[in-house]
Protein backbone atom coordinates (compact mmCIF):
# COMPACT_ATOMS: atom_id res chain seq x y z
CA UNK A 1 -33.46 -7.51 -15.71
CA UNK A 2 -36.23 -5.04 -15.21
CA UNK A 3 -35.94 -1.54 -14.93
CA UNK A 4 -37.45 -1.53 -11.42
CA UNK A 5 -34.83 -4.40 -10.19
CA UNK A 6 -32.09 -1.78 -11.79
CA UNK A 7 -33.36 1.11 -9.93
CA UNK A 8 -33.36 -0.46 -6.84
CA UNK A 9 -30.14 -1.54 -7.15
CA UNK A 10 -28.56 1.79 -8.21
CA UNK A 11 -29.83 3.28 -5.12
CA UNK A 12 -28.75 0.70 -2.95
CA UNK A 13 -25.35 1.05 -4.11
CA UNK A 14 -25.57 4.62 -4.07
CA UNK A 15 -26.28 4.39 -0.62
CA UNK A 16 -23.32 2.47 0.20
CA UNK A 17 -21.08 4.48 -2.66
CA UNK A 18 -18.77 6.08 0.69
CA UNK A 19 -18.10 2.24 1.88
CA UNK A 20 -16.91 1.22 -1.36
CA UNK A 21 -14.79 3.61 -1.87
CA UNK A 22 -13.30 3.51 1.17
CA UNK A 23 -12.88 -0.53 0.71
CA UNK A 24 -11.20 0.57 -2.39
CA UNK A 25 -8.48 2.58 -0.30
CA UNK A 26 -8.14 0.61 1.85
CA UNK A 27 -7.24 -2.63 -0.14
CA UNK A 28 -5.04 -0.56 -2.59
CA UNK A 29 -3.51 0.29 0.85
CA UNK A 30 -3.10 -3.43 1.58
CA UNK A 31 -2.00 -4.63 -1.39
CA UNK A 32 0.61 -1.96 -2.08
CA UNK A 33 2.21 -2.95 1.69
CA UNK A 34 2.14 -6.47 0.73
CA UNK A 35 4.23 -6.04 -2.19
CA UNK A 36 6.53 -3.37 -0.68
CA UNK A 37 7.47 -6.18 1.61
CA UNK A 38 8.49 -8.47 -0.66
CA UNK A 39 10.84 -5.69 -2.63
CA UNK A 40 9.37 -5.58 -6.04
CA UNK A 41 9.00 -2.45 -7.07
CA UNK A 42 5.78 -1.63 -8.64
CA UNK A 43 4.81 0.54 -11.10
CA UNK A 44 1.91 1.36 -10.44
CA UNK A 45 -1.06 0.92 -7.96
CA UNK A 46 -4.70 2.26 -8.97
CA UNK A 47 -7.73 1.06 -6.46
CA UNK A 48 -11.54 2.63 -7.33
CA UNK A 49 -15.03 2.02 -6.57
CA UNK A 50 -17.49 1.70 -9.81
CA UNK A 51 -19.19 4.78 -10.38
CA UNK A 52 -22.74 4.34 -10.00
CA UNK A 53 -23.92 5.12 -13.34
CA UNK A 54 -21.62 2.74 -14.76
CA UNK A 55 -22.96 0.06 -12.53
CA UNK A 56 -27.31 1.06 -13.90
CA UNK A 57 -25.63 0.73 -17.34
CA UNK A 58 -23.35 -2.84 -16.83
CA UNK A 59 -26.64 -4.03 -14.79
CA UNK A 60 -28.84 -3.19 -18.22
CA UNK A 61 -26.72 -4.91 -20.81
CA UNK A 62 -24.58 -7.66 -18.56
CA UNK A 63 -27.04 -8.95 -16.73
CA UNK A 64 -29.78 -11.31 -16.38
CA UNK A 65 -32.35 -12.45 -14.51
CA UNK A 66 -33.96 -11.10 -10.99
CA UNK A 67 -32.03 -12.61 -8.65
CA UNK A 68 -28.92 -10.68 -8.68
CA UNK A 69 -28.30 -8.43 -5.76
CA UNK A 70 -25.23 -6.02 -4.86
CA UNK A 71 -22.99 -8.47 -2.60
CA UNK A 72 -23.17 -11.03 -6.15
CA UNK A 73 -21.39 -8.21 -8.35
CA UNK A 74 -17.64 -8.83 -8.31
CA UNK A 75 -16.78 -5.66 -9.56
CA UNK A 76 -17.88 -3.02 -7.73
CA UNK A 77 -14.26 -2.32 -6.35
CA UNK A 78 -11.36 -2.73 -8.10
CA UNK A 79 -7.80 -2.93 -7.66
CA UNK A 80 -4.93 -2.78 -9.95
CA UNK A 81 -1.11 -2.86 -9.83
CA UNK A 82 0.94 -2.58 -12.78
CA UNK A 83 4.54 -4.41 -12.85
CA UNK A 84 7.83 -4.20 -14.83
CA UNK A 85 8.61 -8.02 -15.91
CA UNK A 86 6.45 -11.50 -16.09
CA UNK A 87 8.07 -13.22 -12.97
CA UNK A 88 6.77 -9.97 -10.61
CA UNK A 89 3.16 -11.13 -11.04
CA UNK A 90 3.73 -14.61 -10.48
CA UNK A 91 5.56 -13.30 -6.96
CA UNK A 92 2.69 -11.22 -6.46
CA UNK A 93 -0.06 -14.13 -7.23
CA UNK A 94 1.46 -16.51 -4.69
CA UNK A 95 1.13 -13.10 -2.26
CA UNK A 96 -2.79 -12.61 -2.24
CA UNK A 97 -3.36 -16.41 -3.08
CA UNK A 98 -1.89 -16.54 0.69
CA UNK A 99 -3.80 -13.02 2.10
CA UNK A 100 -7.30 -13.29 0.80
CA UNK A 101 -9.99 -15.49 -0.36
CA UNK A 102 -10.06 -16.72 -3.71
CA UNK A 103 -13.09 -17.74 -6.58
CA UNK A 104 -10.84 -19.43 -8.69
CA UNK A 105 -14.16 -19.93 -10.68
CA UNK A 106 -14.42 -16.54 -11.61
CA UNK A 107 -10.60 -15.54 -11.53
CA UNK A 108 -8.02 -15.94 -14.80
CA UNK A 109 -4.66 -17.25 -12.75
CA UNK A 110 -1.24 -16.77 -14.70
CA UNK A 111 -1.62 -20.32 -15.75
CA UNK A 112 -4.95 -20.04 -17.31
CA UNK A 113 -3.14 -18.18 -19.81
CA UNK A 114 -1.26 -21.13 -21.39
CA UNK A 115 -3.78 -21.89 -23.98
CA UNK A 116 -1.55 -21.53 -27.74
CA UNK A 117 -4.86 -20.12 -29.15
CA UNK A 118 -6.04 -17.56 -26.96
CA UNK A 119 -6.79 -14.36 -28.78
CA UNK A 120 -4.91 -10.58 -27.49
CA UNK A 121 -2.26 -10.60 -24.72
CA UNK A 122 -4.84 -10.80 -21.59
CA UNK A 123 -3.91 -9.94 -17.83
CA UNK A 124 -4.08 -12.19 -15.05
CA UNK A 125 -7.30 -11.29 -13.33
CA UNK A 126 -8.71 -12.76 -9.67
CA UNK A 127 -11.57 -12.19 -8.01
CA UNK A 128 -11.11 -12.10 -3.82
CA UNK A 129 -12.57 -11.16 -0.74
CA UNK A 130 -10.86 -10.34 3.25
CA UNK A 131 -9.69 -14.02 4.41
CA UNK A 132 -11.12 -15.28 7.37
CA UNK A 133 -8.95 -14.34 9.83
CA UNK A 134 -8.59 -10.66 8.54
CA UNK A 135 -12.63 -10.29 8.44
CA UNK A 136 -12.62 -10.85 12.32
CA UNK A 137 -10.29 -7.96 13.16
CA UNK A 138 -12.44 -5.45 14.36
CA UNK A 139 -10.84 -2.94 11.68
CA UNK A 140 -11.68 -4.93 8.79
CA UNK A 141 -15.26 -5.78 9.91
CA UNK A 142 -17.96 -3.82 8.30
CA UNK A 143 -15.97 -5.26 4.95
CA UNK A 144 -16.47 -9.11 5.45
CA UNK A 145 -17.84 -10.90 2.56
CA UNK A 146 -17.39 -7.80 -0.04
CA UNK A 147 -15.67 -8.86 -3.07
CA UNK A 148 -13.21 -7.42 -5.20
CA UNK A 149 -11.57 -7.75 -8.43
CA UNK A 150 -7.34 -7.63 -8.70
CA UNK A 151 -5.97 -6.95 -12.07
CA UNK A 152 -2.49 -7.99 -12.47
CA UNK A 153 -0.29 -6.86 -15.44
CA UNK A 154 2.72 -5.65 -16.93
CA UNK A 155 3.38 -2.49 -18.58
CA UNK A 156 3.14 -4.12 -21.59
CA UNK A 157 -0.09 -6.20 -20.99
CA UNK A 158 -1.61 -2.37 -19.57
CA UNK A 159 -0.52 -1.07 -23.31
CA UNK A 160 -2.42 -4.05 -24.99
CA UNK A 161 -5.88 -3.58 -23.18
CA UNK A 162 -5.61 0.36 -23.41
CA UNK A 163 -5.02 0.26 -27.20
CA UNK A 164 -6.77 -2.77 -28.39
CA UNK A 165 -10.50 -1.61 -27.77
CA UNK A 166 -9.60 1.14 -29.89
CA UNK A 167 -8.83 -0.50 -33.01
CA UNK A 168 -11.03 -3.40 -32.55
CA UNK A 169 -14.33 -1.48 -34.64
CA UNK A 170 -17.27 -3.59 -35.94
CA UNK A 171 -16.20 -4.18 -39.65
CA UNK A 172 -16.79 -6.64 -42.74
CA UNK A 173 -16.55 -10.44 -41.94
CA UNK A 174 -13.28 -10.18 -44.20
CA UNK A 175 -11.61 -7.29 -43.12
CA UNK A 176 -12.26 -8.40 -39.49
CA UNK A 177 -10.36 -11.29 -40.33
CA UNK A 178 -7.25 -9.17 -41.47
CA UNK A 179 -7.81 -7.26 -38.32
CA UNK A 180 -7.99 -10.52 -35.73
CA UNK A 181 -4.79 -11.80 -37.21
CA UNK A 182 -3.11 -8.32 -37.01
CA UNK A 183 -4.03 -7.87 -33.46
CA UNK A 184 -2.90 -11.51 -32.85
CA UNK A 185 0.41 -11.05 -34.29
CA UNK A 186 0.78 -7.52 -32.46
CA UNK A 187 0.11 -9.28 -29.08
CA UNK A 188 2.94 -12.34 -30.02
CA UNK A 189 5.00 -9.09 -29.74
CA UNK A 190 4.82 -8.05 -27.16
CA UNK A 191 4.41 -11.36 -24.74
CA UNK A 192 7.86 -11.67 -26.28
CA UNK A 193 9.06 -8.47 -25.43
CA UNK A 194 7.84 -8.42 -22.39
CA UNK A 195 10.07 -12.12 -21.80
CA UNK A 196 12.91 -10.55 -23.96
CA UNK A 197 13.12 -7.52 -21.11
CA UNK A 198 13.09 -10.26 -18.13
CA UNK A 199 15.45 -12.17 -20.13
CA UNK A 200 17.96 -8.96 -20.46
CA UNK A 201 17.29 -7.65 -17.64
CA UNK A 202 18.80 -10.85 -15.58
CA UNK A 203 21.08 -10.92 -17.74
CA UNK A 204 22.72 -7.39 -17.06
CA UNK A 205 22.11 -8.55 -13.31
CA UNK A 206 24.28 -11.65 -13.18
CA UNK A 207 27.06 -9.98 -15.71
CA UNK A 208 27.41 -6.56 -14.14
CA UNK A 209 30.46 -5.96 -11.60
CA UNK A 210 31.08 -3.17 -9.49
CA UNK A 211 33.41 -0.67 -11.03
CA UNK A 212 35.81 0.99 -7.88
CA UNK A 213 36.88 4.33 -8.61
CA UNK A 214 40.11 4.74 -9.72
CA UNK A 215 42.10 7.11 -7.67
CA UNK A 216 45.74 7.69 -6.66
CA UNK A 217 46.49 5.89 -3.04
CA UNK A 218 49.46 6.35 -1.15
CA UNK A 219 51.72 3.06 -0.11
CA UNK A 220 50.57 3.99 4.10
CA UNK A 221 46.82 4.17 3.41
CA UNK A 222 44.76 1.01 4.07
CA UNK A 223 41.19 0.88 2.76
CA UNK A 224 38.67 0.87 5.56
CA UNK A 225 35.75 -0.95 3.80
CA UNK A 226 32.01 0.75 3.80
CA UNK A 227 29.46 -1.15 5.83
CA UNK A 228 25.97 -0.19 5.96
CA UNK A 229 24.71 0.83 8.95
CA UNK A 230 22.65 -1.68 11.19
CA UNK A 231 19.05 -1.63 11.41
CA UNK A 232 17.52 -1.19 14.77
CA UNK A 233 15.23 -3.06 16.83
CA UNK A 234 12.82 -2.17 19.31
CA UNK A 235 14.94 -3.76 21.99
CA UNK A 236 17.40 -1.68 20.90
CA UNK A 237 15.75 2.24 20.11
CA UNK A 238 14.43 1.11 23.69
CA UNK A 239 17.80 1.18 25.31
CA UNK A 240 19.28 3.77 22.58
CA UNK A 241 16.05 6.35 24.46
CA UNK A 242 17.10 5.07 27.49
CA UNK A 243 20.76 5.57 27.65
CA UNK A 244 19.75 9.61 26.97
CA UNK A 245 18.08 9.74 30.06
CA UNK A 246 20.88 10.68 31.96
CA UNK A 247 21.17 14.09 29.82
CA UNK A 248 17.41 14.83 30.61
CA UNK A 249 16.27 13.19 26.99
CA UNK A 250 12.72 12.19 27.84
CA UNK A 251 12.53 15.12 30.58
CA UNK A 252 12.93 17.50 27.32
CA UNK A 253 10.17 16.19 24.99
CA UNK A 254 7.73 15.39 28.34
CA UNK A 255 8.14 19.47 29.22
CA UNK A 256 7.91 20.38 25.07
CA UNK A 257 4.66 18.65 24.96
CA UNK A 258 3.14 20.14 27.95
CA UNK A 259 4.26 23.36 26.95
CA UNK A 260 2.82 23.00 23.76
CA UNK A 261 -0.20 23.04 25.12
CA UNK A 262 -0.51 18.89 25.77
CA UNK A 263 -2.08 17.82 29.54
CA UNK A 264 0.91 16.99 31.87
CA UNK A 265 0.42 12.87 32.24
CA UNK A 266 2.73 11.31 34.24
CA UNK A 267 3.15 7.56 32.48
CA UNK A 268 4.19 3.84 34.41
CA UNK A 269 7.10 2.11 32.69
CA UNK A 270 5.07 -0.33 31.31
CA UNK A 271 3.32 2.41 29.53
CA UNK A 272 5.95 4.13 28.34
CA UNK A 273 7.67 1.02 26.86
CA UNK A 274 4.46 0.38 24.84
CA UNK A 275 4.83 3.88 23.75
CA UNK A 276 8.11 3.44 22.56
CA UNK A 277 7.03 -0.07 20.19
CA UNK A 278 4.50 1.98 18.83
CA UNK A 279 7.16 5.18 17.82
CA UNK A 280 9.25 1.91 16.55
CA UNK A 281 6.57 0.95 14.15
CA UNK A 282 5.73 4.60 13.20
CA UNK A 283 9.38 4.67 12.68
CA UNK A 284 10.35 1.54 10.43
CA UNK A 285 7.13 3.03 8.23
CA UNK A 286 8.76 6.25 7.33
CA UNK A 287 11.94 4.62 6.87
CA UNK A 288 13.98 6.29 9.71
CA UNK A 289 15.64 2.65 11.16
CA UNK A 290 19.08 3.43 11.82
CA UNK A 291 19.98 5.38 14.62
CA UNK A 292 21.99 8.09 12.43
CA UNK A 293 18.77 8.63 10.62
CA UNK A 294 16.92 9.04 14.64
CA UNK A 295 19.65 11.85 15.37
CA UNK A 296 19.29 13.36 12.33
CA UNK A 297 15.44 13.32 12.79
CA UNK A 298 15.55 14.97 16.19
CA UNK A 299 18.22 17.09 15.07
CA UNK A 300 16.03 18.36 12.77
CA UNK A 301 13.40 19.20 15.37
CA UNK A 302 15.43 20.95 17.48
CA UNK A 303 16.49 23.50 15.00
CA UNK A 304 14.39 26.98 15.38
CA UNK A 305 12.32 25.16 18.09
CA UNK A 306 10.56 23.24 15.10
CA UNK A 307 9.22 20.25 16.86
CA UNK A 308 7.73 22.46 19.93
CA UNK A 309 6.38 24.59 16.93
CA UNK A 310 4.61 21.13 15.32
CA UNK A 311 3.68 20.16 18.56
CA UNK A 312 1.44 23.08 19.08
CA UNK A 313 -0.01 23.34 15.78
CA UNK A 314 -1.39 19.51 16.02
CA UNK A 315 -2.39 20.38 19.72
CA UNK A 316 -4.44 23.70 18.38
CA UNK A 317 -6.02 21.72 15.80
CA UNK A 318 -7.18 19.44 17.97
CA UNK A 319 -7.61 21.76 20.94
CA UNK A 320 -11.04 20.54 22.59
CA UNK A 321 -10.05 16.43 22.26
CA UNK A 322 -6.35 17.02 23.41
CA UNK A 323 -7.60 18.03 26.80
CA UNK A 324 -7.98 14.31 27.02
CA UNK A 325 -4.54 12.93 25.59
CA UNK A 326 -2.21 11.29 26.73
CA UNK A 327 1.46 12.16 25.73
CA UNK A 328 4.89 11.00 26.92
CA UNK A 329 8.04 11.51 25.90
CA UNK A 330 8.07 9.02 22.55
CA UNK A 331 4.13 9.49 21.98
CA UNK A 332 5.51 13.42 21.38
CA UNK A 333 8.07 11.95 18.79
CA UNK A 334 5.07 10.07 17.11
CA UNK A 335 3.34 13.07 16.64
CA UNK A 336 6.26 14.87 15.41
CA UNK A 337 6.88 11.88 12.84
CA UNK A 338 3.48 11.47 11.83
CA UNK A 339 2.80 15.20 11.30
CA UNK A 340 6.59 15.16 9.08
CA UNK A 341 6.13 12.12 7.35
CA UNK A 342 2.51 11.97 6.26
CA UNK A 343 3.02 12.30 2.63
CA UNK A 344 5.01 8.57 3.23
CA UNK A 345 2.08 7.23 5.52
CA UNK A 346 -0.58 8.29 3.97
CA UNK A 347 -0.22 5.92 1.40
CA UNK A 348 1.01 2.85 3.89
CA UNK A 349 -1.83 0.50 5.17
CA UNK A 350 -1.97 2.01 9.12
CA UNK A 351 -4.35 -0.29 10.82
CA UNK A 352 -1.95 -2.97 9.67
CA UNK A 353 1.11 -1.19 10.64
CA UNK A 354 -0.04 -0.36 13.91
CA UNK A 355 0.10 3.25 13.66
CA UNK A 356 -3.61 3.69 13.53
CA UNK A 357 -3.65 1.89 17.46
CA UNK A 358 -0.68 4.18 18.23
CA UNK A 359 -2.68 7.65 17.78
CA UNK A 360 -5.47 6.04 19.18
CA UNK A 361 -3.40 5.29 21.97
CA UNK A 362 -2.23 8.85 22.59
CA UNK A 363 -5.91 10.05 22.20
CA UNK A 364 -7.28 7.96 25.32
CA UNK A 365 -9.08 5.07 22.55
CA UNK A 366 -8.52 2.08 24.21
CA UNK A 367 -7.01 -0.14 22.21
C-alpha cells in the first residue's frame, strides 16, 4: 500500500480515535454484564482502541493493496476477557455467538483448535460486530457495522502468548528446530494443566461437604435453620415504599430533595411507579435486593443528615440544569444510590441496565 493511501488512513482514524475508544468501553461494558449474568467469574476484562501509530505501522507491513479502507480493519477495537478453566470459554462462546454478529471466516472458534498438529497453545479468537437488533437501539447507533475482535483465554493460554514471542528469536535452521519442539512440548503442558485444574477443581466440588461447627447444645434447644433472605421484586419494593407511606416515607425524601435545593414537582402515580422500576433497576445493579440491605441503605443516609448532604452536592454541581429536574421521592433515592455506588456502576453496562434512561428521566430527557 502506498504511503499516501497510509496517510490518509491514519488521519481518518485519528479523526474518529474518541469513537473507538468509546466503542471499546462500551463493549468491554457489554461483555463483562453478559458474563456476570451467567455467574462465571472472570478474571479479567481488558477492552482498547488501537493506537494510531500502531495502526500506520500494521497498515505498512500487513497490508496490501489500495482498496482497504477503515470499516475493513477488524482490529481497531479490541476486547479481551481472561478466564480460570477451559469449560468458562466455551460458556462464554455460546454467549456472544447469541449477542452479536459473527465472521466465522475470520474468527478461530474453540473447535478450530482440535487440529493434533497445531503449533503453541493458541486462544480462541472471533471477530463480531452489534447484532441487528442491538444496532437499531438508538444508543447503540452511531456503532452499527464497526467490527471488533474478542480474545478469549485462560490464564494459562494469556501466559503462553505473553511469553512465547519472547523466546521465539530468529535463529539457525537447526537450533530453531530444538526451539519449535521445546515450545511445542511447553504448550502440551500447559493445555494439560489447564484440563488437570478443571479436572480438580470439579472434583473438590462434587467431594466437598459442609463441615457444621461443633459446639455444645443443650437437650431444650432446637436448631432454627439459616435461610437466605428473599430477593425482591419490583412488585414488591413497590408495595414495601408504599406500606411507609403512612409514617410520612415519601413525604420525607420529596421535602429532602426540595430542600436540597431540587424544584418542588408534584408527580401522578403513574409517574411515580415508573420512578420506582427505575430505583429497582438502579438497585439490583449495586446489589442492594433484599429489603434488609434497603433499610440498611437508608439507614445509612439518615445518619448525620448524609443523604440531604449528597443531595445537595449533586444538585450544586449541576446547579443551572437542575432548575429543570424532575425529582420524587424514589428518583431522590436514585440519586443517592448512584452518587454511593458509582465505583460498582461505573463499570456495569447502563444503557442496558436502564439506569442511563433513569437519570435521563429525572433530568427532563424524554425517554
Amino acid at each position: 500500500m502506498d504511503k499516501q493511501r497510509i496517510d490518509e488512513l491514519g488521519i481518518g482514524y485519528v479523526e474518529k480515535y474518541s469513537l473507538y475508544e468509546e466503542y471499546s468501553a462500551r463493549i468491554r461494558n457489554l461483555i463483562q454484564d453478559l458474563v456476570d449474568r451467567e455467574d462465571i467469574e472472570p478474571c479479567g476484562v481488558e477492552g482498547w482502541a488501537k493506537a494510531p501509530a500502531e495502526l500506520v505501522k500494521s497498515l505498512s507491513f500487513n497490508y496490501e493493496g489500495d482498496d482497504l479502507d477503515l470499516a475493513a480493519a477488524v482490529d481497531l477495537v479490541t476486547v479481551r476477557v481472561l478466564l480460570r478453566f477451559p469449560e468458562d470459554v466455551y460458556v462464554v462462546e455460546d454467549i456472544i455467538r447469541k449477542e452479536f454478529n459473527v465472521n466465522m471466516g475470520r474468527s478461530v472458534p474453540s473447535e478450530g483448535l482440535d487440529d493434533p498438529y497445531r503449533f503453541g497453545y493458541p486462544s480462541v479468537f472471533y471477530v463480531l460486530s452489534l447484532s441487528d437488533a442491538r444496532s437499531e437501539l438508538r444508543e447503540w447507533k452511531k456503532y452499527e457495522g464497526l467490527c471488533f475482535t474478542l480474545e478469549l483465554r485462560t490464564v494459562l493460554q494469556d501466559a503462553w502468548a505473553t511469553i512465547s514471542p519472547s523466546v521465539n528469536l530468529s535463529v539457525d535452521s537447526v537450533s530453531e528446530k530444538k526451539l519449535k519442539r521445546k515450545l511445542v512440548r511447553l504448550a502440551a503442558l500447559l493445555e494439560e494443566a489447564d484440563e488437570g485444574f478443571l479436572s480438580l477443581w470439579g472434583a473438590v466440588k462434587s467431594a466437598s461437604v459442609p463441615v457444621p461447627k461443633a459446639r455444645e447444645s443443650r437437650p431444650e434447644e432446637k436448631e432454627t435453620p439459616v435461610q437466605a433472605e428473599k430477593t425482591f421484586s419490583e412488585d414488591e419494593l413497590y408495595d414495601y415504599f408504599y406500606e411507609q407511606k403512612n409514617n410520612g416515607f415519601l413525604s420525607k425524601w420529596n421535602a429532602t430533595a426540595v430542600k436540597a435545593g431540587f424544584p418542588i414537582y408534584v408527580s401522578t402515580p403513574n409517574y411515580l411507579r415508573e420512578s420506582c422500576s427505575y430505583l429497582y433497576k438502579i438497585l439490583r445493579a449495586v446489589g442492594i435486593d433484599t429489603f434488609s440491605e434497603v433499610e440498611k441503605f437508608l439507614a445509612e443516609m439518615d445518619e448525620g443528615d448524609k443523604g440531604f448532604l449528597q443531595l445537595k452536592a449533586v444538585q450544586g454541581a449541576f446547579e443551572k440544569e437542575s432548575a429543570s429536574w424532575r425529582v420524587d421521592a424514589f428518583s431522590a433515592i436514585f440519586l443517592l444510590v448512584m452518587n454511593q455506588r458509582w465505583d460498582i456502576l461505573k463499570n456495569k453496562d447502563l444503557v442496558a441496565s436502564g439506569i442511563k434512561s433513569g437519570s435521563d428521566r429525572i433530568s427532563g430527557i424524554d425517554v
